[in-house]
PDB file of N, CA and C in Angstrom:
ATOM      1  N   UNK A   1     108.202  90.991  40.287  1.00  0.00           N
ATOM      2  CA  UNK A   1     109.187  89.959  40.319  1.00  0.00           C
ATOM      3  C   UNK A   1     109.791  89.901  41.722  1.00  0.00           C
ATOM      4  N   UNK A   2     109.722  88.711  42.298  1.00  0.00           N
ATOM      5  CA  UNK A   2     110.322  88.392  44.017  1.00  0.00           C
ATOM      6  C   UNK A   2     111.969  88.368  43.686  1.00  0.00           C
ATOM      7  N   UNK A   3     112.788  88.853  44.224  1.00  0.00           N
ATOM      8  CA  UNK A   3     114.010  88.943  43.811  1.00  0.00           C
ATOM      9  C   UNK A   3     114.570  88.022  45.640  1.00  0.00           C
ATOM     10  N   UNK A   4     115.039  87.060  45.438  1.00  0.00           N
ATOM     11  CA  UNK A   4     116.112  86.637  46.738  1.00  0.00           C
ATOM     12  C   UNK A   4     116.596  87.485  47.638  1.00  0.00           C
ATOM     13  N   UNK A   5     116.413  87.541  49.207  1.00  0.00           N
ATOM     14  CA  UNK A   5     117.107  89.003  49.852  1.00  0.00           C
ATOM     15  C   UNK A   5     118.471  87.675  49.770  1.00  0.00           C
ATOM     16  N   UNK A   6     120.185  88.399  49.398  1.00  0.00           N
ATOM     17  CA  UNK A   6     120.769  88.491  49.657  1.00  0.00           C
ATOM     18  C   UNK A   6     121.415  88.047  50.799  1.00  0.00           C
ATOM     19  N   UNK A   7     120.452  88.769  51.325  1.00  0.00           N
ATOM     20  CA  UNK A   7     121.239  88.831  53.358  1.00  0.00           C
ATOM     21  C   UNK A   7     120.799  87.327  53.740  1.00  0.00           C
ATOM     22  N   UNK A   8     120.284  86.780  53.288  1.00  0.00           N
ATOM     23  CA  UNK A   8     119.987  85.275  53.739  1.00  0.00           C
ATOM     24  C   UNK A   8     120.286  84.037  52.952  1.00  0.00           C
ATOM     25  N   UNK A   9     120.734  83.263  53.547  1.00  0.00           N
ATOM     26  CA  UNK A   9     120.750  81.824  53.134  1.00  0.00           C
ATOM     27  C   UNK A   9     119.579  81.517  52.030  1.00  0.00           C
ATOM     28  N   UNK A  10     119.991  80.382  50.937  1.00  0.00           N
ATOM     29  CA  UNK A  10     118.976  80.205  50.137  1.00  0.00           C
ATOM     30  C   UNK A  10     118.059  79.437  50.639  1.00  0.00           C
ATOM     31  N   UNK A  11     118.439  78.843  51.569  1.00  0.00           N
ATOM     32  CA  UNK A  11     117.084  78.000  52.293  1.00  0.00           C
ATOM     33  C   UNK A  11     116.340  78.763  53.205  1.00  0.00           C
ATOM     34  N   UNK A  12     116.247  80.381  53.067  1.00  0.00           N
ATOM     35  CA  UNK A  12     115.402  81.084  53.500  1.00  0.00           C
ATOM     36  C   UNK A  12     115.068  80.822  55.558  1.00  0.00           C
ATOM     37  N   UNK A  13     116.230  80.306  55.693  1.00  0.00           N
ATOM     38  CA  UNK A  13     115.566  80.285  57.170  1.00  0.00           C
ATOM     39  C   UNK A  13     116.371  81.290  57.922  1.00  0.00           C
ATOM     40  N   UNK A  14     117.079  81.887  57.783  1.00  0.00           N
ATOM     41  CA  UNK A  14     117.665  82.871  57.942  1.00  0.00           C
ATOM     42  C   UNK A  14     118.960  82.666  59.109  1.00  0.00           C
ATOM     43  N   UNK A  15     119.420  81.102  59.149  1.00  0.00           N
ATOM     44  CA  UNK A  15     120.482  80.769  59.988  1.00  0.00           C
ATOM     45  C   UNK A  15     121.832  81.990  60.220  1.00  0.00           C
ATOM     46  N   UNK A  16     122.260  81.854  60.627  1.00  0.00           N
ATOM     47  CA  UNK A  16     123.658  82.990  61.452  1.00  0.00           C
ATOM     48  C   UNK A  16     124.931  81.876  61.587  1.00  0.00           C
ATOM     49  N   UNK A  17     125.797  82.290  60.727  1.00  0.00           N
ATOM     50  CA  UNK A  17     127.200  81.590  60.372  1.00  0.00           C
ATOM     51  C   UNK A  17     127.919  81.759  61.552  1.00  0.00           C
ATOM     52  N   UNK A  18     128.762  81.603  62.552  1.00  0.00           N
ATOM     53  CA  UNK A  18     130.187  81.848  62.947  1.00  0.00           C
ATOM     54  C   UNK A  18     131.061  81.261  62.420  1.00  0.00           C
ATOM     55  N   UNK A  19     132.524  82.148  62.513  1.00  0.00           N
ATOM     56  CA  UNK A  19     133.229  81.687  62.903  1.00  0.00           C
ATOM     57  C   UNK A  19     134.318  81.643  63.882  1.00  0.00           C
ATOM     58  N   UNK A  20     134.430  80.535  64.128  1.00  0.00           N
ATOM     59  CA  UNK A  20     134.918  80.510  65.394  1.00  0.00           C
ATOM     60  C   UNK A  20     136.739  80.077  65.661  1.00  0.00           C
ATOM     61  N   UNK A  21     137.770  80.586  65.830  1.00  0.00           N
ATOM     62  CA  UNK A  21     139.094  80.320  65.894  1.00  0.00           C
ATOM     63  C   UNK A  21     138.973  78.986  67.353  1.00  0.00           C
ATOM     64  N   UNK A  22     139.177  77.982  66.721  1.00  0.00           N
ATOM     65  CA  UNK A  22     139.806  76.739  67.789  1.00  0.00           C
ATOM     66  C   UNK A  22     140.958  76.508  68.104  1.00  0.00           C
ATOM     67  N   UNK A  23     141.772  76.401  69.221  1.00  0.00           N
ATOM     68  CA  UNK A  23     142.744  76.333  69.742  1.00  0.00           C
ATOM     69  C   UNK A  23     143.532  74.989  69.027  1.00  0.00           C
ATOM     70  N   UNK A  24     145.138  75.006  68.701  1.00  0.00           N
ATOM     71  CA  UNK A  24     145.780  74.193  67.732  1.00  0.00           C
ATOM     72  C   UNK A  24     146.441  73.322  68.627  1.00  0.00           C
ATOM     73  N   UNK A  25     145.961  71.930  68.609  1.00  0.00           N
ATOM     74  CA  UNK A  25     146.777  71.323  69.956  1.00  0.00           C
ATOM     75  C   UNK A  25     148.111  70.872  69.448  1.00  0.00           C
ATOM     76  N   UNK A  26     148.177  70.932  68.660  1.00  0.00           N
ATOM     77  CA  UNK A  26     149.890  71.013  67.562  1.00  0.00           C
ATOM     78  C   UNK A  26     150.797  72.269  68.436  1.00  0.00           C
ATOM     79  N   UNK A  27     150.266  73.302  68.057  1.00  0.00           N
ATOM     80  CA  UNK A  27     151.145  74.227  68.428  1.00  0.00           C
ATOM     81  C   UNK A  27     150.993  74.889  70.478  1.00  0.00           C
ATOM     82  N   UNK A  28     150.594  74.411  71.026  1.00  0.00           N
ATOM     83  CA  UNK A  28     150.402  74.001  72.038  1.00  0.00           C
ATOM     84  C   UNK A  28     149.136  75.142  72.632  1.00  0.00           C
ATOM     85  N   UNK A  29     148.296  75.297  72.043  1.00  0.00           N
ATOM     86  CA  UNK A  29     147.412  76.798  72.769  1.00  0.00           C
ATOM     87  C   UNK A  29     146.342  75.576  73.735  1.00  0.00           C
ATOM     88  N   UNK A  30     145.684  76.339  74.202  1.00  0.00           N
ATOM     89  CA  UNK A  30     144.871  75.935  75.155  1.00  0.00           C
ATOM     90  C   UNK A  30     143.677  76.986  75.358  1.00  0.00           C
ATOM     91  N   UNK A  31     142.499  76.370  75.653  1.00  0.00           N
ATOM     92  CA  UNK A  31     141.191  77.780  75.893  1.00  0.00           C
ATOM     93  C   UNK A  31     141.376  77.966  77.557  1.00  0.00           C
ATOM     94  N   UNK A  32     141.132  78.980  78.182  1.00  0.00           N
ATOM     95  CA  UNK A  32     141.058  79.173  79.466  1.00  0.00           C
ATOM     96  C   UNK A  32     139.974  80.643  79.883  1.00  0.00           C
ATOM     97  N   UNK A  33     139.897  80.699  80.956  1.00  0.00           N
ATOM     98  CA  UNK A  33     139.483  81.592  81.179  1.00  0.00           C
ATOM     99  C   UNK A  33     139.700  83.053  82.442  1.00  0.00           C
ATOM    100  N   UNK A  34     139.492  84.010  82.157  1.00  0.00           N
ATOM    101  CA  UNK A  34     140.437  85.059  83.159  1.00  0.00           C
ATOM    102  C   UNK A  34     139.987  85.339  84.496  1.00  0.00           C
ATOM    103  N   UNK A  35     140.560  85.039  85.468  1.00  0.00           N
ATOM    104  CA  UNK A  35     139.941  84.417  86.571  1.00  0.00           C
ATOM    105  C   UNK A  35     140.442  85.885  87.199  1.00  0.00           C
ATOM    106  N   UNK A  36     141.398  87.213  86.823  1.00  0.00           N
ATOM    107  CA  UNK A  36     141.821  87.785  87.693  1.00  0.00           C
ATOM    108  C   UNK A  36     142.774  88.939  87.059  1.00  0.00           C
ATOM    109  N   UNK A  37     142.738  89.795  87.426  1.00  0.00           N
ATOM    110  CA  UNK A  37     143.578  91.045  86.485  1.00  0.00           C
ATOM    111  C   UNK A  37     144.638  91.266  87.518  1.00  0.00           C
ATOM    112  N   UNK A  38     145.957  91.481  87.012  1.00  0.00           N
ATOM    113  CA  UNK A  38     147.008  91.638  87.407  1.00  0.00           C
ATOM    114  C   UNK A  38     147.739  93.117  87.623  1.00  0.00           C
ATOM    115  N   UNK A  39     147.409  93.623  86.794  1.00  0.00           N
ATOM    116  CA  UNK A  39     148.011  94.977  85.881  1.00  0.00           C
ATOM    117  C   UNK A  39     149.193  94.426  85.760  1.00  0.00           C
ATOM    118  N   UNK A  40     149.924  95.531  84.823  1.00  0.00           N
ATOM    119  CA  UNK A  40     150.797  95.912  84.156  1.00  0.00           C
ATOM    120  C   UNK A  40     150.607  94.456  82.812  1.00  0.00           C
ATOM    121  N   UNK A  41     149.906  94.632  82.072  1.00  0.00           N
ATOM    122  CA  UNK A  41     149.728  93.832  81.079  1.00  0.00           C
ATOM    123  C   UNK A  41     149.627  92.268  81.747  1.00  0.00           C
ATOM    124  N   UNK A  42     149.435  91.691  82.937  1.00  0.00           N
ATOM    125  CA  UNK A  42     149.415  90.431  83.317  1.00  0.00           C
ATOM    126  C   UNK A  42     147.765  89.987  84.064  1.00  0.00           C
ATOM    127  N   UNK A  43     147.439  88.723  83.692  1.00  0.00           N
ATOM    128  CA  UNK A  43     145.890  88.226  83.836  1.00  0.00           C
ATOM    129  C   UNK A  43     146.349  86.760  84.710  1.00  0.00           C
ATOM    130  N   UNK A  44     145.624  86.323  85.449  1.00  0.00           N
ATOM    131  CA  UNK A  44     145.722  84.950  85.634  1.00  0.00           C
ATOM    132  C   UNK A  44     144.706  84.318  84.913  1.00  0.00           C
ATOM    133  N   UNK A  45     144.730  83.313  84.443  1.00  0.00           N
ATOM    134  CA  UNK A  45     143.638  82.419  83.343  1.00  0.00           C
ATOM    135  C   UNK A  45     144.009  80.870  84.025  1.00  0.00           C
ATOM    136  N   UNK A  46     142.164  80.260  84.213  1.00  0.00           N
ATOM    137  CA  UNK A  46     142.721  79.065  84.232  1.00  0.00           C
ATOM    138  C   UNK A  46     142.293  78.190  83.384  1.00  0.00           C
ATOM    139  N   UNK A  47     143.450  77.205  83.351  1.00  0.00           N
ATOM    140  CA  UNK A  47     142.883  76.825  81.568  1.00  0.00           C
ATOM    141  C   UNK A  47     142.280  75.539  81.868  1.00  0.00           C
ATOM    142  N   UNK A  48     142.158  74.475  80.698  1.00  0.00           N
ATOM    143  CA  UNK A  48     141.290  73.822  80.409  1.00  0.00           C
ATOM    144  C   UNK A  48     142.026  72.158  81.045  1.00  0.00           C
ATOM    145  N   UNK A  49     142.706  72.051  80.816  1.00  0.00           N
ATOM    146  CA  UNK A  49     143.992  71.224  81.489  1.00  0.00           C
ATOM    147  C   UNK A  49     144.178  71.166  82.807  1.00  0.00           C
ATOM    148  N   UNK A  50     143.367  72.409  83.738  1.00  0.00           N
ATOM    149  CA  UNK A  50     143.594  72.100  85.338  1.00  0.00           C
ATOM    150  C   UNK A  50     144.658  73.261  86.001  1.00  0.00           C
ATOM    151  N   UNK A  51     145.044  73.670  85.433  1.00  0.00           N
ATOM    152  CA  UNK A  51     146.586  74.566  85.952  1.00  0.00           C
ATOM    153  C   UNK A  51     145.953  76.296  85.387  1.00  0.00           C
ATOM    154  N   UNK A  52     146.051  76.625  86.826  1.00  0.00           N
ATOM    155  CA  UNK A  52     145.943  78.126  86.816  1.00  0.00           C
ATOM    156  C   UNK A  52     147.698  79.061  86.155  1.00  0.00           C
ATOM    157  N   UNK A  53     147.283  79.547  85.357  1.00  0.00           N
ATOM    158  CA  UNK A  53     148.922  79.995  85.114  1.00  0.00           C
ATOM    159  C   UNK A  53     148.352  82.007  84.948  1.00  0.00           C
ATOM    160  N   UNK A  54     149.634  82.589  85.230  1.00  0.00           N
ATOM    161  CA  UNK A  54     149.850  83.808  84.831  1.00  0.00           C
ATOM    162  C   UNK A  54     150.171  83.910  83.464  1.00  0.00           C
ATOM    163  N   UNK A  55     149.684  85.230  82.564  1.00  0.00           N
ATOM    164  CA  UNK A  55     149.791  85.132  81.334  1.00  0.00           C
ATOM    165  C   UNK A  55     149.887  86.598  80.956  1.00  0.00           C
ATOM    166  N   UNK A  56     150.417  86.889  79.785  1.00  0.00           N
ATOM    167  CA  UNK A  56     151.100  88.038  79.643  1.00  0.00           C
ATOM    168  C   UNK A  56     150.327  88.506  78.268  1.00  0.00           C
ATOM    169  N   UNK A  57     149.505  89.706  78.447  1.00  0.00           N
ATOM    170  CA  UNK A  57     149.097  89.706  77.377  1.00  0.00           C
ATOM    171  C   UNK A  57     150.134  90.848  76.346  1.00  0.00           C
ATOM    172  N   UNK A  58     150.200  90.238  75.025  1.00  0.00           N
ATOM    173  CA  UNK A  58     151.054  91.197  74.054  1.00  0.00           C
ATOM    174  C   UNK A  58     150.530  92.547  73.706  1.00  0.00           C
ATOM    175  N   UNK A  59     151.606  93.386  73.264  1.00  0.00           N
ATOM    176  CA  UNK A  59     151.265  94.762  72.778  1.00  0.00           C
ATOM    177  C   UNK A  59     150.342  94.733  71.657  1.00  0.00           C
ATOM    178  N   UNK A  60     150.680  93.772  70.832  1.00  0.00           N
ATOM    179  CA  UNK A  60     149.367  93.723  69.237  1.00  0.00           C
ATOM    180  C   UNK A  60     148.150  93.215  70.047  1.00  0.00           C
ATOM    181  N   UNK A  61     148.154  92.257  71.255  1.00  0.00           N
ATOM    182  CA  UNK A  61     146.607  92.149  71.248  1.00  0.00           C
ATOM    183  C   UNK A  61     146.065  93.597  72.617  1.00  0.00           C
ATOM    184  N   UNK A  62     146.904  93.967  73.495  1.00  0.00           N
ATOM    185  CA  UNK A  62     146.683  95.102  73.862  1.00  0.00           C
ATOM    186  C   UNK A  62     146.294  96.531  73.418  1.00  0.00           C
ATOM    187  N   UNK A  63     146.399  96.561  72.712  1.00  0.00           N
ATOM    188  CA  UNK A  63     146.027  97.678  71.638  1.00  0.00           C
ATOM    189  C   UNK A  63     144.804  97.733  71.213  1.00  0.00           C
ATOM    190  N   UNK A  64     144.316  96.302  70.661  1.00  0.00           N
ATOM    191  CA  UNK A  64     143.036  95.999  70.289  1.00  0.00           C
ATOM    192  C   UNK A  64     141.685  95.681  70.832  1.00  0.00           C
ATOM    193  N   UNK A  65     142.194  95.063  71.705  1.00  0.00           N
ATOM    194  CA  UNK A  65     141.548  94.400  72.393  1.00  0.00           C
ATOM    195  C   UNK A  65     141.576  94.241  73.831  1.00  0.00           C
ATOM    196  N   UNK A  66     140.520  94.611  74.643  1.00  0.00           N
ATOM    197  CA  UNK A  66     139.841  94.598  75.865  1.00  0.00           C
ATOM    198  C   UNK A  66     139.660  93.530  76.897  1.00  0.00           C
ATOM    199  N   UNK A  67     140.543  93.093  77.213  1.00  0.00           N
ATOM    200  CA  UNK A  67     140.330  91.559  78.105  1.00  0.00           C
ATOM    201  C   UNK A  67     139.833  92.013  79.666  1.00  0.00           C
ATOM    202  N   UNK A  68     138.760  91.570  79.935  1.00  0.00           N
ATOM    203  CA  UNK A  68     138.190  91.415  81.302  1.00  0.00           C
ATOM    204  C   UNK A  68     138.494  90.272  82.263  1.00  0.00           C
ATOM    205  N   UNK A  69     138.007  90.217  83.297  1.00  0.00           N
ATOM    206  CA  UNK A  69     137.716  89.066  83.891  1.00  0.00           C
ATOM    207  C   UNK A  69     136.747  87.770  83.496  1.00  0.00           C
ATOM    208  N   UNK A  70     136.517  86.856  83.333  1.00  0.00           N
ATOM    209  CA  UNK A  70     135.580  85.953  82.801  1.00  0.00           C
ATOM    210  C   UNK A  70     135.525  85.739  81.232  1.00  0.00           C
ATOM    211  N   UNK A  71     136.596  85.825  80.384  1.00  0.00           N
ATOM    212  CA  UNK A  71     136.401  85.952  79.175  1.00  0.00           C
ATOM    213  C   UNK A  71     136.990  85.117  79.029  1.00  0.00           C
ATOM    214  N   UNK A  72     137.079  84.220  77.634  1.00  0.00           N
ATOM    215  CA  UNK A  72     137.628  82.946  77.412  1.00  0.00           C
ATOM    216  C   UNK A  72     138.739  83.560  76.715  1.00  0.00           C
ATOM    217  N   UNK A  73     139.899  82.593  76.693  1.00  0.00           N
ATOM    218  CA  UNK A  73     140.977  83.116  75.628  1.00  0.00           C
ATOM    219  C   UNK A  73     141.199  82.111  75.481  1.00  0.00           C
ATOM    220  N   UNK A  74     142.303  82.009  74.499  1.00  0.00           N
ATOM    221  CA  UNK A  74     143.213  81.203  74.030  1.00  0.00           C
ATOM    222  C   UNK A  74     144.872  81.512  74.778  1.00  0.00           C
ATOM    223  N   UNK A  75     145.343  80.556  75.244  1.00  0.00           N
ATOM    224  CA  UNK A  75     146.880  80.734  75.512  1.00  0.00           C
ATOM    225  C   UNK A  75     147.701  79.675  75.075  1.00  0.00           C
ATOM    226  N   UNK A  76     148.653  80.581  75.137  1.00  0.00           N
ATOM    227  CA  UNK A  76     150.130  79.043  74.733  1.00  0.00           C
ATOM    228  C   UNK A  76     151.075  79.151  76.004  1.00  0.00           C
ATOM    229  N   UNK A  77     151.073  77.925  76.438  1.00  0.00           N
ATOM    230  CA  UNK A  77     151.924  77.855  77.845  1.00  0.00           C
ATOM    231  C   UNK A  77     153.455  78.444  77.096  1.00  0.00           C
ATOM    232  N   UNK A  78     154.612  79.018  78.303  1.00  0.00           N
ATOM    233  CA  UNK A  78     155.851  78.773  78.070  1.00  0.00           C
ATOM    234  C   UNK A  78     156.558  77.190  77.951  1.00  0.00           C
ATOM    235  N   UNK A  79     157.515  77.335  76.614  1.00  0.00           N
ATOM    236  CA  UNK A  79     157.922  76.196  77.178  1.00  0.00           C
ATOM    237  C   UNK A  79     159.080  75.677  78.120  1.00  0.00           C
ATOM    238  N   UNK A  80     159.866  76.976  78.654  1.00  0.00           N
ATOM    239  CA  UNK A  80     160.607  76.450  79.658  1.00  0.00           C
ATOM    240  C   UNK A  80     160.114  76.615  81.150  1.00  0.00           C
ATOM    241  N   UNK A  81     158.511  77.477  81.453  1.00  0.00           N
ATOM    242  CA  UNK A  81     157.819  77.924  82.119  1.00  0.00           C
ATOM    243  C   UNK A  81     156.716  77.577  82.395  1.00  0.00           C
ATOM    244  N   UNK A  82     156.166  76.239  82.779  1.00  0.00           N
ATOM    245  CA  UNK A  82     154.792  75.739  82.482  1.00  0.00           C
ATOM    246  C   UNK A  82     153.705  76.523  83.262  1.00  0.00           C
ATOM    247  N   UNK A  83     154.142  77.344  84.631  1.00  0.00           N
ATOM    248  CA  UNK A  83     152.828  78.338  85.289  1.00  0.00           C
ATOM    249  C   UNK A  83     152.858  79.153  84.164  1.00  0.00           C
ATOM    250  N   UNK A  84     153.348  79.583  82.997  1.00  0.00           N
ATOM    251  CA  UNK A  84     153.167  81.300  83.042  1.00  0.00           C
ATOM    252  C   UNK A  84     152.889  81.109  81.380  1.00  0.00           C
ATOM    253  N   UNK A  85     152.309  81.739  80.765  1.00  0.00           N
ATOM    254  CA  UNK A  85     151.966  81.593  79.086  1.00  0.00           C
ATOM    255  C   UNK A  85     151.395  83.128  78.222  1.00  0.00           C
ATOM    256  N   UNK A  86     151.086  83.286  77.456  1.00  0.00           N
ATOM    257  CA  UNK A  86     150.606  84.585  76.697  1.00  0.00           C
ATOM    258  C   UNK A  86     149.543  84.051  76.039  1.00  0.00           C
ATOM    259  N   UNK A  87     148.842  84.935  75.875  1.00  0.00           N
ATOM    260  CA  UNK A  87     147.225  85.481  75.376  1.00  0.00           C
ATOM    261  C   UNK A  87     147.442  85.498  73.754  1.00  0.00           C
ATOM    262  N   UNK A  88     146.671  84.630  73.452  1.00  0.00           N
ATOM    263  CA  UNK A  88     147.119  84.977  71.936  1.00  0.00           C
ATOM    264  C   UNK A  88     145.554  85.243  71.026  1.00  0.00           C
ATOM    265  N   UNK A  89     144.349  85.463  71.496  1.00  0.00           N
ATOM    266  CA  UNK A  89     143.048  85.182  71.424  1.00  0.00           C
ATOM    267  C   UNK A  89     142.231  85.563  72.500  1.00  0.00           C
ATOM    268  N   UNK A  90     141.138  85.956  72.282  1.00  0.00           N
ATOM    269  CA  UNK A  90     139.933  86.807  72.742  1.00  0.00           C
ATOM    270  C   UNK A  90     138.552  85.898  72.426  1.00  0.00           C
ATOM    271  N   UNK A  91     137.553  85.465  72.786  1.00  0.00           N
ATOM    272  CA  UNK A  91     136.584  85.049  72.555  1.00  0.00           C
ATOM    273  C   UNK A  91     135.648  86.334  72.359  1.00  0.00           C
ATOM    274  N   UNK A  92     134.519  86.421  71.437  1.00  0.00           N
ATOM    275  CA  UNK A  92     133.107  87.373  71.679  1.00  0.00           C
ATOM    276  C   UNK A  92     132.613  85.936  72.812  1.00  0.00           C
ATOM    277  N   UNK A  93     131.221  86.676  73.147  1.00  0.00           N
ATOM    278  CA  UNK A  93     130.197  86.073  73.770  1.00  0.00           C
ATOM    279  C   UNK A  93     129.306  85.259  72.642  1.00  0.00           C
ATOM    280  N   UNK A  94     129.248  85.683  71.339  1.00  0.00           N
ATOM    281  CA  UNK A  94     128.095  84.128  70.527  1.00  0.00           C
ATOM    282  C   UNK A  94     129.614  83.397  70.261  1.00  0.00           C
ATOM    283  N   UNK A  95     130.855  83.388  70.316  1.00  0.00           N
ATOM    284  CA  UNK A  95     132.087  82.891  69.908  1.00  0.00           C
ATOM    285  C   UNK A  95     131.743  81.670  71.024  1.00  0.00           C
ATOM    286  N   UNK A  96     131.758  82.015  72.178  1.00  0.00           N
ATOM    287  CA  UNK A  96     131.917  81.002  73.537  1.00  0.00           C
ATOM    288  C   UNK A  96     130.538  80.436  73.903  1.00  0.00           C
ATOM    289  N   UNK A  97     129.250  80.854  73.286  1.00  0.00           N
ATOM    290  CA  UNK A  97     128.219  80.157  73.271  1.00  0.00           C
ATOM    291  C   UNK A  97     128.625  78.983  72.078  1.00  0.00           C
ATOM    292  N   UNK A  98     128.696  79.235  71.139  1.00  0.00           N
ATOM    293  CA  UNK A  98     129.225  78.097  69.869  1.00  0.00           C
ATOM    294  C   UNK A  98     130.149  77.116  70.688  1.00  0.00           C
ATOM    295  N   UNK A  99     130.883  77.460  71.381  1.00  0.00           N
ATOM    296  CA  UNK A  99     132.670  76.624  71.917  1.00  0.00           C
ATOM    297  C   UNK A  99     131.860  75.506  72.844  1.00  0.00           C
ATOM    298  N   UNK A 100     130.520  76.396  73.641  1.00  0.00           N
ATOM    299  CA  UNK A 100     130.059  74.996  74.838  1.00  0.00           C
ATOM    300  C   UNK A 100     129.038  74.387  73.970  1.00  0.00           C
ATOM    301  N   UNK A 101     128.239  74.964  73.004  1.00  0.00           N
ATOM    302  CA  UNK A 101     127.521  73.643  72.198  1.00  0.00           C
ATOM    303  C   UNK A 101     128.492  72.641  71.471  1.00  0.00           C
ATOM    304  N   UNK A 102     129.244  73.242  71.094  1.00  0.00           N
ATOM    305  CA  UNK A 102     129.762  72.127  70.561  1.00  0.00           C
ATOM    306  C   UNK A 102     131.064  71.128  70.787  1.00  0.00           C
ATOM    307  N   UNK A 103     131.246  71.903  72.782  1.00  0.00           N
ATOM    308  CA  UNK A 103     132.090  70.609  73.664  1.00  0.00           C
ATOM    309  C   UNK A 103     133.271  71.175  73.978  1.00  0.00           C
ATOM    310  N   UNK A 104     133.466  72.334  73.341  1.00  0.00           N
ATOM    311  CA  UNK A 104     135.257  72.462  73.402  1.00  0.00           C
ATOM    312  C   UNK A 104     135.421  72.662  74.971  1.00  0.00           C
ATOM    313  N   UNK A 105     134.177  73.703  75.643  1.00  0.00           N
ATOM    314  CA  UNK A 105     134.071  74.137  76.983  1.00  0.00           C
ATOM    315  C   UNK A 105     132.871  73.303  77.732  1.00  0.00           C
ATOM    316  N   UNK A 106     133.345  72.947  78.853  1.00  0.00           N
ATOM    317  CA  UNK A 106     132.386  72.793  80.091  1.00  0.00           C
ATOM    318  C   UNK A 106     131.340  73.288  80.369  1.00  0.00           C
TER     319      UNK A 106
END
């Protein structure tokens, strides 16, 4: 008896799901990318909008997570501060291959 593997889609072609967190233009985030390490918890990112800003990454995503140079994030500008914003998001690498097929990125 052929029993279904599980691990695959029923249409047997064995496609690969993401998912992918998109930036909320409601709540004001933006994708950018890290053009430059600062220390002491600060990155420059430039985002998608044109404007290089400084950005502050938080203790919950510091802890977790590893931000380099060249990595896409997500930020939310300040709003009484339009250079300067916080990190609220991390891209993987198949995360930011998905983001330019399907337009979000350049």
């Amino acid at each position: 008896m052929n029993r279904p593997n599980r691990n695959q889609p029923a249409g047997g072609e064995g496609e690969q799901f993401t998912r992918v967190r998109t930036p909320n233009k409601r709540d004001g985030e933006l994708l950018g990318t890290v053009t430059n390490m600062l220390g002491a918890n600060r990155v420059v990112v430039h985002c998608t909008d044109g404007v290089t800003r400084m950005c502050r990454i938080p203790g919950k995503i510091k802890k977790r997570i590893w931000i380099r140079e060249g990595d896409v994030v997500i930020v939310v500008p300040w709003e009484f501060q339009n250079d300067k914003a916080d990190v609220i998001w991390r891209y993987t690498q198949p995360q930011v291959d998905w983001l330019q097929k399907k337009g979000f990125l350049s």
